[in-house]
C-alpha atoms as a PDB file:
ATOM      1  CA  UNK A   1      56.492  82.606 220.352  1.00  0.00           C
ATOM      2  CA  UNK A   2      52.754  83.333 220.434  1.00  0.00           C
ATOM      3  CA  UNK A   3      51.401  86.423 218.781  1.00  0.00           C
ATOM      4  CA  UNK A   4      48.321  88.594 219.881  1.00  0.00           C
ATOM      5  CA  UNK A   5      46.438  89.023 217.238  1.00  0.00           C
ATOM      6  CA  UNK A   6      43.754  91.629 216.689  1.00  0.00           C
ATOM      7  CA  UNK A   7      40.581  92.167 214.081  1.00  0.00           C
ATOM      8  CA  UNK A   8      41.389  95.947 213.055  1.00  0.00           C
ATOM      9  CA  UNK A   9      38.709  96.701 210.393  1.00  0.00           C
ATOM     10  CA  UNK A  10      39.124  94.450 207.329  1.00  0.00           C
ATOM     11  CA  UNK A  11      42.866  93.742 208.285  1.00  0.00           C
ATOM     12  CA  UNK A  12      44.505  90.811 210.449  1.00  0.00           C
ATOM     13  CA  UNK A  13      47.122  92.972 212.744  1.00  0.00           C
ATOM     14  CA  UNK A  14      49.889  91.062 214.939  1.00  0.00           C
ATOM     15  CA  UNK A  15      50.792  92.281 218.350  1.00  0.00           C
ATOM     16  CA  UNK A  16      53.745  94.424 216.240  1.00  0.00           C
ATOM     17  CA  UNK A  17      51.479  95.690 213.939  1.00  0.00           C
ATOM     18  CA  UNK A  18      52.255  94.222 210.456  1.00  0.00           C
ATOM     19  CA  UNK A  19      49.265  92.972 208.560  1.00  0.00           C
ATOM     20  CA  UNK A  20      49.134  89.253 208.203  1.00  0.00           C
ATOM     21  CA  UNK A  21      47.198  89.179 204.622  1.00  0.00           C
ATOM     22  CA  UNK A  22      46.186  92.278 201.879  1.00  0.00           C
ATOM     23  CA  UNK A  23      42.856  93.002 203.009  1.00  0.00           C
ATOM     24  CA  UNK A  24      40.037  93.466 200.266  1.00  0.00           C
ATOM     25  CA  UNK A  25      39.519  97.035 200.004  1.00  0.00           C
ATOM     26  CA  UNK A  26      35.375  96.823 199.783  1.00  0.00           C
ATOM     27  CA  UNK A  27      34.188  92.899 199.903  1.00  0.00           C
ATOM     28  CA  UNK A  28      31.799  91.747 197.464  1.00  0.00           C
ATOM     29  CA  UNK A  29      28.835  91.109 199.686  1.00  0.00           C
ATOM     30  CA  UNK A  30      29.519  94.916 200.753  1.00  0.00           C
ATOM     31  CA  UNK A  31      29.632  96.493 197.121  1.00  0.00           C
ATOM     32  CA  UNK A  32      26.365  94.572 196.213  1.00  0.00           C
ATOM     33  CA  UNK A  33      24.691  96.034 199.026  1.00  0.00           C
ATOM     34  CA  UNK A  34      26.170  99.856 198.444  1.00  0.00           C
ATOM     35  CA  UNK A  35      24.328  99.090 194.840  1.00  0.00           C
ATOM     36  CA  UNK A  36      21.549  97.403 196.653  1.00  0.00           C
ATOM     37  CA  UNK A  37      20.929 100.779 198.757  1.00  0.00           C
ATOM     38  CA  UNK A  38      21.127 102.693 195.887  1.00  0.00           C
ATOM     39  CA  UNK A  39      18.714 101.187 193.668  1.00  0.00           C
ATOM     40  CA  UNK A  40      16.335  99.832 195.751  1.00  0.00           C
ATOM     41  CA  UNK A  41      16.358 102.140 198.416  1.00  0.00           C
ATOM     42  CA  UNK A  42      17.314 104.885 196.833  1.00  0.00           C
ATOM     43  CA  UNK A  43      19.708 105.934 199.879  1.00  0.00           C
ATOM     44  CA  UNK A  44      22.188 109.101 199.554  1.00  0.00           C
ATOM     45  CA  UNK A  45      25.888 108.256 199.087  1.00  0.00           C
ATOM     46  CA  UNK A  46      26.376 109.950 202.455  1.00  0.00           C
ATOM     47  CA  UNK A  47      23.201 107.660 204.068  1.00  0.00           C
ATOM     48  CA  UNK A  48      24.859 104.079 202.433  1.00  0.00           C
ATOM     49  CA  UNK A  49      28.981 105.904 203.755  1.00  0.00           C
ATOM     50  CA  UNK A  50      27.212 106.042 207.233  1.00  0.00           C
ATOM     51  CA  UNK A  51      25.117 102.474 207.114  1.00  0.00           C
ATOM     52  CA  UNK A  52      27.659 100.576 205.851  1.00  0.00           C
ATOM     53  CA  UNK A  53      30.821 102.731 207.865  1.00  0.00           C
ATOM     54  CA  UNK A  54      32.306 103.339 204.706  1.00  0.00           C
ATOM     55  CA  UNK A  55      34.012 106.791 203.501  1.00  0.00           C
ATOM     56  CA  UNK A  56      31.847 108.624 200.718  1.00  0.00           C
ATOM     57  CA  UNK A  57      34.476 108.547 198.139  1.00  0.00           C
ATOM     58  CA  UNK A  58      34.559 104.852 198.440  1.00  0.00           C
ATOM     59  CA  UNK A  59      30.905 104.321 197.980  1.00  0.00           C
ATOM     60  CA  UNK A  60      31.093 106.871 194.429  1.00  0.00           C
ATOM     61  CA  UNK A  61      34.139 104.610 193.646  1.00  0.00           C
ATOM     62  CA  UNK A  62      31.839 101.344 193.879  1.00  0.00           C
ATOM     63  CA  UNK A  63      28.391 103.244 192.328  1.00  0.00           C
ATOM     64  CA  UNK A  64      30.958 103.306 189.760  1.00  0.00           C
ATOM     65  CA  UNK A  65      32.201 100.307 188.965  1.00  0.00           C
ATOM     66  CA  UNK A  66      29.791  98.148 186.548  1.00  0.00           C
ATOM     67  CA  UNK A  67      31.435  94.992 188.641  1.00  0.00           C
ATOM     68  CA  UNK A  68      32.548  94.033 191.687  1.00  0.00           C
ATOM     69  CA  UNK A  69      36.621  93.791 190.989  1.00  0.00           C
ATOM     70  CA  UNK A  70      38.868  92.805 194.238  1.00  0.00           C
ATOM     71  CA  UNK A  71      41.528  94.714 194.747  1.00  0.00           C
ATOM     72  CA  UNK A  72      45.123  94.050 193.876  1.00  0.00           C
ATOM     73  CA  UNK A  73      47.864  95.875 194.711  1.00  0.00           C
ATOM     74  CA  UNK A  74      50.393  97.220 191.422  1.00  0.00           C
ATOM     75  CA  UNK A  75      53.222  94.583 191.461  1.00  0.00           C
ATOM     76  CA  UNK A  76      56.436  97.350 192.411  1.00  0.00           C
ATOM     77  CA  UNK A  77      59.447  97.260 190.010  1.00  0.00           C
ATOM     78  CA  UNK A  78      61.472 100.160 191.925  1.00  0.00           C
ATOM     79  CA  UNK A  79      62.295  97.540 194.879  1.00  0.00           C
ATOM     80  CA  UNK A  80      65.727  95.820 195.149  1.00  0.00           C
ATOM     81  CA  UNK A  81      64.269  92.111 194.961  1.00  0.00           C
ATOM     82  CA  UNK A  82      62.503  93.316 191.883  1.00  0.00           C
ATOM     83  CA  UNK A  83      65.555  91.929 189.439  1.00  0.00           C
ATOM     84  CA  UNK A  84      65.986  88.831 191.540  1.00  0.00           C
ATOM     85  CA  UNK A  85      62.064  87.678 191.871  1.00  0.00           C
ATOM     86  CA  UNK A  86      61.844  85.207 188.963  1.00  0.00           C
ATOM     87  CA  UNK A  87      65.048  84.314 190.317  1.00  0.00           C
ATOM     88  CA  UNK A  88      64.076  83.901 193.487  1.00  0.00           C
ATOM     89  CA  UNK A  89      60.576  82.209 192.582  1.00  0.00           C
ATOM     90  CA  UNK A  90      62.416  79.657 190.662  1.00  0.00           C
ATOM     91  CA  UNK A  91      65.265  78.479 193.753  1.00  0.00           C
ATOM     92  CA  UNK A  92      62.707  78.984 196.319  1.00  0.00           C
ATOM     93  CA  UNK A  93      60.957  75.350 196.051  1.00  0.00           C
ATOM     94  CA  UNK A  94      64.353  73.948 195.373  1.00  0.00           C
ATOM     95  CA  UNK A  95      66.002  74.799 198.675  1.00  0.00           C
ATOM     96  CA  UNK A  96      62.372  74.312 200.428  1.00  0.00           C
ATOM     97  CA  UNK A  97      61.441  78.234 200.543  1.00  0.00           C
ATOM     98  CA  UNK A  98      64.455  79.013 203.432  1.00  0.00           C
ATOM     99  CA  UNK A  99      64.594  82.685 203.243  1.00  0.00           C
ATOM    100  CA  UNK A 100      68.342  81.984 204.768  1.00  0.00           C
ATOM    101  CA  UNK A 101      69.639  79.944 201.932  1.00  0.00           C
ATOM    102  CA  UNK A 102      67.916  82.058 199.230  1.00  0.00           C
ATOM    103  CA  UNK A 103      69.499  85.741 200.798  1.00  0.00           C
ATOM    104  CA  UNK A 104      73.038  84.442 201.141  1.00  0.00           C
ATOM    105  CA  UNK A 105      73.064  83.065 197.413  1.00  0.00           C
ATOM    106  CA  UNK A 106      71.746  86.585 196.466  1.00  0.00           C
ATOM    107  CA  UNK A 107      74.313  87.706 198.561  1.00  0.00           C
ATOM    108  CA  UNK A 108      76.818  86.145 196.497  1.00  0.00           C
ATOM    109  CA  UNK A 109      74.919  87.443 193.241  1.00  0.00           C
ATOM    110  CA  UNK A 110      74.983  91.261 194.397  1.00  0.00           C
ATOM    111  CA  UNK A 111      72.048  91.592 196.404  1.00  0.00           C
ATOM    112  CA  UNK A 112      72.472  94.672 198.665  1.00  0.00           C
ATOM    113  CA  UNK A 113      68.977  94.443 200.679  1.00  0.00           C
ATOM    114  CA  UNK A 114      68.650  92.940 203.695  1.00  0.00           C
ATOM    115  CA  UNK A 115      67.521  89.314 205.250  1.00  0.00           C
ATOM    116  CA  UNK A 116      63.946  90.254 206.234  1.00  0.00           C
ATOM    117  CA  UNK A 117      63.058  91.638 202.860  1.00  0.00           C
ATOM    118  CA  UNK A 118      63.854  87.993 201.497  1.00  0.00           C
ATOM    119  CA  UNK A 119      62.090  86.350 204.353  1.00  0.00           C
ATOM    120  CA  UNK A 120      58.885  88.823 203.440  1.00  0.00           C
ATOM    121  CA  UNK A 121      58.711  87.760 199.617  1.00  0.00           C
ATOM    122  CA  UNK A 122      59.272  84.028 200.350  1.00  0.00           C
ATOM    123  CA  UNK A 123      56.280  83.998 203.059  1.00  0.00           C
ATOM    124  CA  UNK A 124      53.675  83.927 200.453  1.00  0.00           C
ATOM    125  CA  UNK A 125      55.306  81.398 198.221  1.00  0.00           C
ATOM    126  CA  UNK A 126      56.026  79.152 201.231  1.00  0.00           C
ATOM    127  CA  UNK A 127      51.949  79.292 201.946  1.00  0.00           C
ATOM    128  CA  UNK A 128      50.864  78.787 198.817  1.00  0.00           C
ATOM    129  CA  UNK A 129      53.341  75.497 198.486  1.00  0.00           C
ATOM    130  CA  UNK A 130      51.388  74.756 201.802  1.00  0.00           C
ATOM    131  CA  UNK A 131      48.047  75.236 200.569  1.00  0.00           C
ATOM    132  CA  UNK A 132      48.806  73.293 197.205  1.00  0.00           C
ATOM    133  CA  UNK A 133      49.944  70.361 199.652  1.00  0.00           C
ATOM    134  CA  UNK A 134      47.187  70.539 201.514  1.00  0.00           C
ATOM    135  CA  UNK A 135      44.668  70.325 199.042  1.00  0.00           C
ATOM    136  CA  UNK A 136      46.690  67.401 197.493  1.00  0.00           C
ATOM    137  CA  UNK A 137      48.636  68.783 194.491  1.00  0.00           C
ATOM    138  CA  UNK A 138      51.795  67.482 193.859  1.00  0.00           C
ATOM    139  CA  UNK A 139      54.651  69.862 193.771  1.00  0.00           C
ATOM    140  CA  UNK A 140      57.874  69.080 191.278  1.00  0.00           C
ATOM    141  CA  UNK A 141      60.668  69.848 192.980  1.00  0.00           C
ATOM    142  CA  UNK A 142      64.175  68.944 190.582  1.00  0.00           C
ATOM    143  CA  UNK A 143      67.049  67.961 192.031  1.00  0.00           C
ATOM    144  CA  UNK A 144      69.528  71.009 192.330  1.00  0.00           C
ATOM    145  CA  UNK A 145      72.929  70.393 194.358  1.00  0.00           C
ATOM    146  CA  UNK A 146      73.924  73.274 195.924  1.00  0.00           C
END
């Protein structure tokens, strides 16, 4: 199936709407050149908000900050994968990262969530198996029978 996907601001969209990747709230090249405005320039908050199409609160918020730091979402512990994620980490490369296998042995282990929660916290480990592959490191995956 082929998705449409879209450039909305700094976020990847799909035709359905979910974002693809976390977009960075202000890039790096951006915040140096709020504090570039600043300094140099000696622009007004409100001048760098409308150069740069930022809101004004987000250019105070970088004035701020002595370093560019990306932004990282607060890992949740309120979720109901939250007591199964090491779990779920560890079995993932094991049964090579199927979402399938992994929700119907949590099934069996008192999982009450559903499949496409699974499926949305293997994605990322899947890609970043991928991307280690890809770059040529060599994943250990033991021998578990089922």
């Amino acid at each position: 199936m082929e998705e449409a996907i879209v450039e909305v601001g700094h976020a990847t969209m799909v035709r359905e709407g979910w974002s693809l990747e976390e977009g960075c709230m202000v890039q790096e090249d951006r915040w140096r050149e709020v504090h570039r405005l600043y300094r140099e320039e000696r622009a007004a908050i409100a001048e760098i908000a409308r150069r740069l199409d930022l809101d004004r609160k987000t250019v105070r918020r970088c004035l701020r900050q002595e370093r560019w730091q990306s932004y990282s979402r607060p890992v949740r512990t309120d979720t109901l994968l939250a007591e199964h994620a090491e779990y779920l980490k560890e079995r993932a490369p094991q049964v090579c990262y199927s979402a399938q296998v992994l929700f119907q042995e949590l099934r069996r282990h008192g999982y009450r969530g559903g499949y496409d929660t699974v499926r949305r916290f293997v994605q990322p480990l899947r890609a970043a198996a991928r991307e280690m592959r890809l770059r040529g490191a060599v994943l250990f995956r033991p021998f578990a029978p089922l």
